[in-house]
Structure formats: C-alpha cells, structure tokens
C-alpha atoms as a PDB file:
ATOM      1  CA  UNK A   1      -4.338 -14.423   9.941  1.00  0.00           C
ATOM      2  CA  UNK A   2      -6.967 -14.773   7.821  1.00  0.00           C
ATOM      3  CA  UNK A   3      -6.006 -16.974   4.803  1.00  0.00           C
ATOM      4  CA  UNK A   4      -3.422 -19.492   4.940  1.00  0.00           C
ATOM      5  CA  UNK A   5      -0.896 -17.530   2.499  1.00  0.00           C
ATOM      6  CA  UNK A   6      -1.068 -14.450   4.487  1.00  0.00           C
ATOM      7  CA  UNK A   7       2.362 -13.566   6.409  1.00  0.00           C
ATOM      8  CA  UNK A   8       1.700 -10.298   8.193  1.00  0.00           C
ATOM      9  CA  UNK A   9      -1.521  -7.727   8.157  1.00  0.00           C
ATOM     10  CA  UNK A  10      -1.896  -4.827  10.151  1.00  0.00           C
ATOM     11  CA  UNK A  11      -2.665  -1.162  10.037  1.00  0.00           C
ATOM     12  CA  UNK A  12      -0.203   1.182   9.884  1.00  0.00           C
ATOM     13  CA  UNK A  13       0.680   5.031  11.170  1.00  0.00           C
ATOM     14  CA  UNK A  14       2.934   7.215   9.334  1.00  0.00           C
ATOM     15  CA  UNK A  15       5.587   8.759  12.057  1.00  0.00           C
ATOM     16  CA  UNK A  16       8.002   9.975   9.478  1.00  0.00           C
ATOM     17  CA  UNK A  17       8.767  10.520   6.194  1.00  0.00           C
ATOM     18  CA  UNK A  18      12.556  10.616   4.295  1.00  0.00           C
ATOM     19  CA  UNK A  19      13.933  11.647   8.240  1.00  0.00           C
ATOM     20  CA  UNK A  20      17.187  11.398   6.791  1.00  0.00           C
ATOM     21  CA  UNK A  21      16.716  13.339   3.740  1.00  0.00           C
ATOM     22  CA  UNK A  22      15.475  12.393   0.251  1.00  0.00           C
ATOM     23  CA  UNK A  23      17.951  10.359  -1.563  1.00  0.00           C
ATOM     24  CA  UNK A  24      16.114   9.735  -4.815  1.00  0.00           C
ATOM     25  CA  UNK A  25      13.380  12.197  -6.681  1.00  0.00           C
ATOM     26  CA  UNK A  26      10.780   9.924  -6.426  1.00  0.00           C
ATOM     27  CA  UNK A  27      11.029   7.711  -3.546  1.00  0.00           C
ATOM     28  CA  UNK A  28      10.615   8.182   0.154  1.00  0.00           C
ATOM     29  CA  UNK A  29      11.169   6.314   2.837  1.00  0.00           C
ATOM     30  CA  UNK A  30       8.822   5.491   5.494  1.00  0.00           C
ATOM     31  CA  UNK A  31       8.779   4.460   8.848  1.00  0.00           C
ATOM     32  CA  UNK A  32       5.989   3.563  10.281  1.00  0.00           C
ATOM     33  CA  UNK A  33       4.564   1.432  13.885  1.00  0.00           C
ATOM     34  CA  UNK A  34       1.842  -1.393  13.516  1.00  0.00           C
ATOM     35  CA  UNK A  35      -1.080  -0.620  15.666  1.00  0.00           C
ATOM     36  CA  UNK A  36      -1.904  -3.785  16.342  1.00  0.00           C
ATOM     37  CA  UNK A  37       1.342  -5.879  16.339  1.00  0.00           C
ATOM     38  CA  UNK A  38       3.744  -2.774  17.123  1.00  0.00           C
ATOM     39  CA  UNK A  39       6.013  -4.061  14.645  1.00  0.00           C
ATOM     40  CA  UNK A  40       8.548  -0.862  13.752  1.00  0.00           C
ATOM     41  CA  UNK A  41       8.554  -0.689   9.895  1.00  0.00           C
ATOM     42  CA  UNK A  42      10.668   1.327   7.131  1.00  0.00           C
ATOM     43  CA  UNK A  43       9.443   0.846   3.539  1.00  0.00           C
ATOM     44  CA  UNK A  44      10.527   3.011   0.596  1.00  0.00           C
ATOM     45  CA  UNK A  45       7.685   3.661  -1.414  1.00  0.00           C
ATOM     46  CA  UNK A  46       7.483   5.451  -4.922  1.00  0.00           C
ATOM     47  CA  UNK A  47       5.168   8.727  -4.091  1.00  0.00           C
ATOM     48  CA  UNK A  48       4.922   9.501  -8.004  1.00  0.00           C
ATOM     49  CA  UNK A  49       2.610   6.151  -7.928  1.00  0.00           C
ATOM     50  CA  UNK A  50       1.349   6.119  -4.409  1.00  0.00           C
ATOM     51  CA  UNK A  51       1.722   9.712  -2.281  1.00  0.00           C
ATOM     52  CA  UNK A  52       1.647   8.787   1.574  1.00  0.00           C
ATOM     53  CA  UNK A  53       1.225  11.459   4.155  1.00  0.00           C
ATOM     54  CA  UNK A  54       1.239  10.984   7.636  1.00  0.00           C
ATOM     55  CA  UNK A  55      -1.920  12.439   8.346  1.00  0.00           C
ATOM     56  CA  UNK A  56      -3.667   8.654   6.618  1.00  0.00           C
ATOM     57  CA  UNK A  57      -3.654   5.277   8.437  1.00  0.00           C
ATOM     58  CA  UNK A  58      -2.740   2.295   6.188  1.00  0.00           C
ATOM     59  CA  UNK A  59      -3.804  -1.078   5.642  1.00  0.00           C
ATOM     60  CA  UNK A  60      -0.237  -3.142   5.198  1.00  0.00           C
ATOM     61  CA  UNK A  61      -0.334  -7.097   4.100  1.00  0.00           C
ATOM     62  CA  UNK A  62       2.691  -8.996   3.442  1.00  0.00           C
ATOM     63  CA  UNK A  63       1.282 -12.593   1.609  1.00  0.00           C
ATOM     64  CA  UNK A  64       2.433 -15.302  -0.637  1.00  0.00           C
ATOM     65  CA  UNK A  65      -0.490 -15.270  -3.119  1.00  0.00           C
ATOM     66  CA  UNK A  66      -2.600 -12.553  -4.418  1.00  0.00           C
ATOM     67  CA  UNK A  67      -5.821 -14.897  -5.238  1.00  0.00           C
ATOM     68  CA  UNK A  68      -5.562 -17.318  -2.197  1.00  0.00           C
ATOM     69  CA  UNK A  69      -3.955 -20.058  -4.437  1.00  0.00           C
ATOM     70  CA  UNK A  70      -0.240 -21.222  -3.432  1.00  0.00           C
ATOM     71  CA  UNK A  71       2.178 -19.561  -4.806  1.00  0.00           C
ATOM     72  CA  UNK A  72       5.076 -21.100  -7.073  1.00  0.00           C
ATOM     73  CA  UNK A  73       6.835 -18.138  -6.503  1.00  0.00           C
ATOM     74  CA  UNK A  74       6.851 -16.748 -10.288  1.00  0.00           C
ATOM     75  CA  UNK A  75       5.566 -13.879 -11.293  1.00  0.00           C
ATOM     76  CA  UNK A  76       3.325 -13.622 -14.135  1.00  0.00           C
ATOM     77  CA  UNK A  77       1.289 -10.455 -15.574  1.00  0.00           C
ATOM     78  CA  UNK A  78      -1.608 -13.050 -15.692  1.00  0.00           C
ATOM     79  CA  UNK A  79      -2.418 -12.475 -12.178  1.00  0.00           C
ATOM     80  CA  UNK A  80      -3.227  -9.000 -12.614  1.00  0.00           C
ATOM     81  CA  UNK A  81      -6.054 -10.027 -15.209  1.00  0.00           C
ATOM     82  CA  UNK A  82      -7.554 -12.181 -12.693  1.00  0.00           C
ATOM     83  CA  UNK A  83     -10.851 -11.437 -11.228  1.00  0.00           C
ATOM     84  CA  UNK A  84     -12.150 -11.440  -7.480  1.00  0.00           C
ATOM     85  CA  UNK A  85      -7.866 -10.927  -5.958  1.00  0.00           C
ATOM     86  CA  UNK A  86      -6.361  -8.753  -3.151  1.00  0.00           C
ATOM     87  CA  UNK A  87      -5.423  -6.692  -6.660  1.00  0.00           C
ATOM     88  CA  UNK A  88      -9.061  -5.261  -6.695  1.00  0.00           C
ATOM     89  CA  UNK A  89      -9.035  -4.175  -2.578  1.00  0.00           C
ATOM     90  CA  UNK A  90      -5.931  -2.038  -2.087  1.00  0.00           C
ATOM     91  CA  UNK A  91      -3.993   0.296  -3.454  1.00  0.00           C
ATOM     92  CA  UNK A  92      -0.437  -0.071  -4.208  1.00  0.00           C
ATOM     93  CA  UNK A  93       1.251  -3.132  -4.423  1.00  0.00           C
ATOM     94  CA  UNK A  94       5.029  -4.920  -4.751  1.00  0.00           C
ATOM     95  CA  UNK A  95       6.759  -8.138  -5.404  1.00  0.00           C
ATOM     96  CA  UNK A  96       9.566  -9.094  -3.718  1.00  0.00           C
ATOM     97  CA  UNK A  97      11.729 -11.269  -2.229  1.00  0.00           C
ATOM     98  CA  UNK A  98      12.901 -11.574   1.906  1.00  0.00           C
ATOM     99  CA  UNK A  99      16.472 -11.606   1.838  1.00  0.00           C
ATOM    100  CA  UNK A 100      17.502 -11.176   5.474  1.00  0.00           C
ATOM    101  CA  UNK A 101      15.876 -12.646   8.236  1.00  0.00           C
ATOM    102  CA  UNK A 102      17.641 -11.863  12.310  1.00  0.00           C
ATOM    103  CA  UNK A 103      17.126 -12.461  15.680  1.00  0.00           C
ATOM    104  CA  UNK A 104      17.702  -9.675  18.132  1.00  0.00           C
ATOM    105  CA  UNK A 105      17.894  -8.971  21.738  1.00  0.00           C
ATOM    106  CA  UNK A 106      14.185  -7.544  21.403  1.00  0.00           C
ATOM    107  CA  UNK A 107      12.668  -9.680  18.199  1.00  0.00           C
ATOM    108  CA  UNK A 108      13.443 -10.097  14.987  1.00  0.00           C
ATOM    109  CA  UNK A 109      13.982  -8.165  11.720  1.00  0.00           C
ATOM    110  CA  UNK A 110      12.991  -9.108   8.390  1.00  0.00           C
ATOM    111  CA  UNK A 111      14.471  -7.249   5.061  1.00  0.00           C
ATOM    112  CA  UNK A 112      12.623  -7.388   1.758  1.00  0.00           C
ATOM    113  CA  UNK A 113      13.552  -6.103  -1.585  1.00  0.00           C
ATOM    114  CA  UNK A 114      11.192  -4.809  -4.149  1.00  0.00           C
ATOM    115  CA  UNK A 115      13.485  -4.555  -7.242  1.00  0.00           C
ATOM    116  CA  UNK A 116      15.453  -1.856  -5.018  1.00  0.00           C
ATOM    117  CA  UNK A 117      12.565  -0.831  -3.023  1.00  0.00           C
ATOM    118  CA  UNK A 118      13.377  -2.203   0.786  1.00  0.00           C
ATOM    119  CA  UNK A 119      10.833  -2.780   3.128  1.00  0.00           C
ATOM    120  CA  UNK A 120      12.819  -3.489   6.927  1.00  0.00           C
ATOM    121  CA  UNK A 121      10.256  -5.185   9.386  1.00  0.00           C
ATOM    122  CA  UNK A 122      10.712  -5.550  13.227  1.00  0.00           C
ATOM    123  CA  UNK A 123       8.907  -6.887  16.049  1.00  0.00           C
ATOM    124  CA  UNK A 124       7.751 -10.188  18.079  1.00  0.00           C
ATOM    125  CA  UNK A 125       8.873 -13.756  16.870  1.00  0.00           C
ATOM    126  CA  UNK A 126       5.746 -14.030  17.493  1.00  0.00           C
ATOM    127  CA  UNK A 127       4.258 -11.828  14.680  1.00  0.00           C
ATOM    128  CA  UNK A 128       7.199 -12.466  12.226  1.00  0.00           C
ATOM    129  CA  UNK A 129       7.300 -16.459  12.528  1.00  0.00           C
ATOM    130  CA  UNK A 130       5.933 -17.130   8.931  1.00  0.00           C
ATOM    131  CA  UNK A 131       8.393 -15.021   6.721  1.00  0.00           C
ATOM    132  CA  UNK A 132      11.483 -16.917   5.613  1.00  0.00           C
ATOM    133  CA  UNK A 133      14.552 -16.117   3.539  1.00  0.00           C
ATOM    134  CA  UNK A 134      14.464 -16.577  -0.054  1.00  0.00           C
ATOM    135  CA  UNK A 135      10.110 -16.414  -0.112  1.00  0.00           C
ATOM    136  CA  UNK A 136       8.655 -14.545  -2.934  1.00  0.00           C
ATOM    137  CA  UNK A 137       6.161 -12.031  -1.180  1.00  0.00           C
ATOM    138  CA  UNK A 138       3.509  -9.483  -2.229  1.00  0.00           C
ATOM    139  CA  UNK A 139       3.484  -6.081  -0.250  1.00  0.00           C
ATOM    140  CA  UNK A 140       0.006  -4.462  -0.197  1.00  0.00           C
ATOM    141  CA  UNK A 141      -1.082  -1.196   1.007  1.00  0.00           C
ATOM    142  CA  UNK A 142      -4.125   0.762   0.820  1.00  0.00           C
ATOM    143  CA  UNK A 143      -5.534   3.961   2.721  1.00  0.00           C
ATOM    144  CA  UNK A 144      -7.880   3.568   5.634  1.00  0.00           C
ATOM    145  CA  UNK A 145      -8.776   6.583   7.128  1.00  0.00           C
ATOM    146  CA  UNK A 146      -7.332  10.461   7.777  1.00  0.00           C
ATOM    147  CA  UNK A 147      -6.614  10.950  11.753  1.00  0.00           C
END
C-alpha cells in the first residue's frame, strides 16, 4: 500500500452486472474479481451518477482519508474543497462505514454500507487485514482502460 491510510487498492474487472435482476431503477449491483489480489467483490453502484459496463477495467481504493491526513472519522463537505486529494484522480466516490467483518473457511469477508449502497469484499487475510468494524471508509473508483 502506498500511503499509510490506504486499506485496499486494486484494479478491478466487471464479470456481471444486476445477475439477479434489477431491484431498484437506478442502482446495479456489481460483482467484480481483483486482478491483482483476486479478492471477489459485489458493490451496488448508482449508474445515473457513474454507468459501469463490463467492457472497462476499474481502479478500486478503499482508504481512511481522502488527503493523506488521519481521519477522525467525520465527514465534512470541506474536504471536497480541498486541493491536491484522491477527490481530483478518480471518478466516483462513497463514504461509508464497515459493519461486518468474518472469517471463512477460504478468507474473510468484509461488508460496507454507503448510506444503503453495500459494497461485500472477499479474499486473503492477507489482503483484508487493515479493515475493521465500525471504520469510517472512502470507496473510490475510476475507469482505467476498455478490454
């Protein structure tokens, strides 16, 4: 990881998209597999602010802090004024909190909740080690590249 309040970065591939059907207008749900960390991953996402399609590759980064500062785990329209923050290199971005954190056979699984919006992370101890229940986290996402 690259700065201390950075929990989980990798880049992403679409391999579905609302498999179960579309339960709300404007939301879909995700799933996804981290190319480097092969974490599984299922993340609603609101496609009236930020279409995905699974012919893009995505940048995902779960952190504490959006401007490298620690966190007091408050949010605060200030930080979107602030110059020179992860705010000016991606795309689409969340605030949330981890409220389920458990160990499997295989790993472990990590829920977050973005005001309704669920992101469901699984994969190595390993990879996962630094999210905790009850941490305020930022959910970043930003197109790389078509296939």
């Amino acid at each position: 990881m690259t700065q201390k309040n950075e929990l989980f970065s990798d880049t992403i591939r679409i391999n579905e998209i609302d498999r179960d059907g579309k339960y709300f207008e404007k939301v879909s749900r995700i799933e996804a597999t981290g190319e480097e960390t092969d974490c599984k991953i299922c993340l609603d996402v609101n496609m009236d602010i930020y279409p995905i399609n699974k012919e893009n590759v995505y940048s995902m980064l779960l952190t504490k802090s959006l401007d490298g500062n620690p966190s007091d785990n408050k949010f605060s329209y200030e930080i979107f004024t602030k110059k020179s923050s992860l705010i000016d290199s991606y795309e689409y971005i969340m605030y949330g909190k981890i409220f389920k954190y458990s160990e499997e056979n295989n790993g472990i699984s990590v829920y977050v909740s973005f005001g309704g919006l669920i992101l469901g992370i699984s994969g190595s101890p390993k990879v996962l080690k630094d999210l905790r229940v009850d941490e305020r986290i930022y959910l970043l996402l930003k197109k790389v590249t078509n296939y």
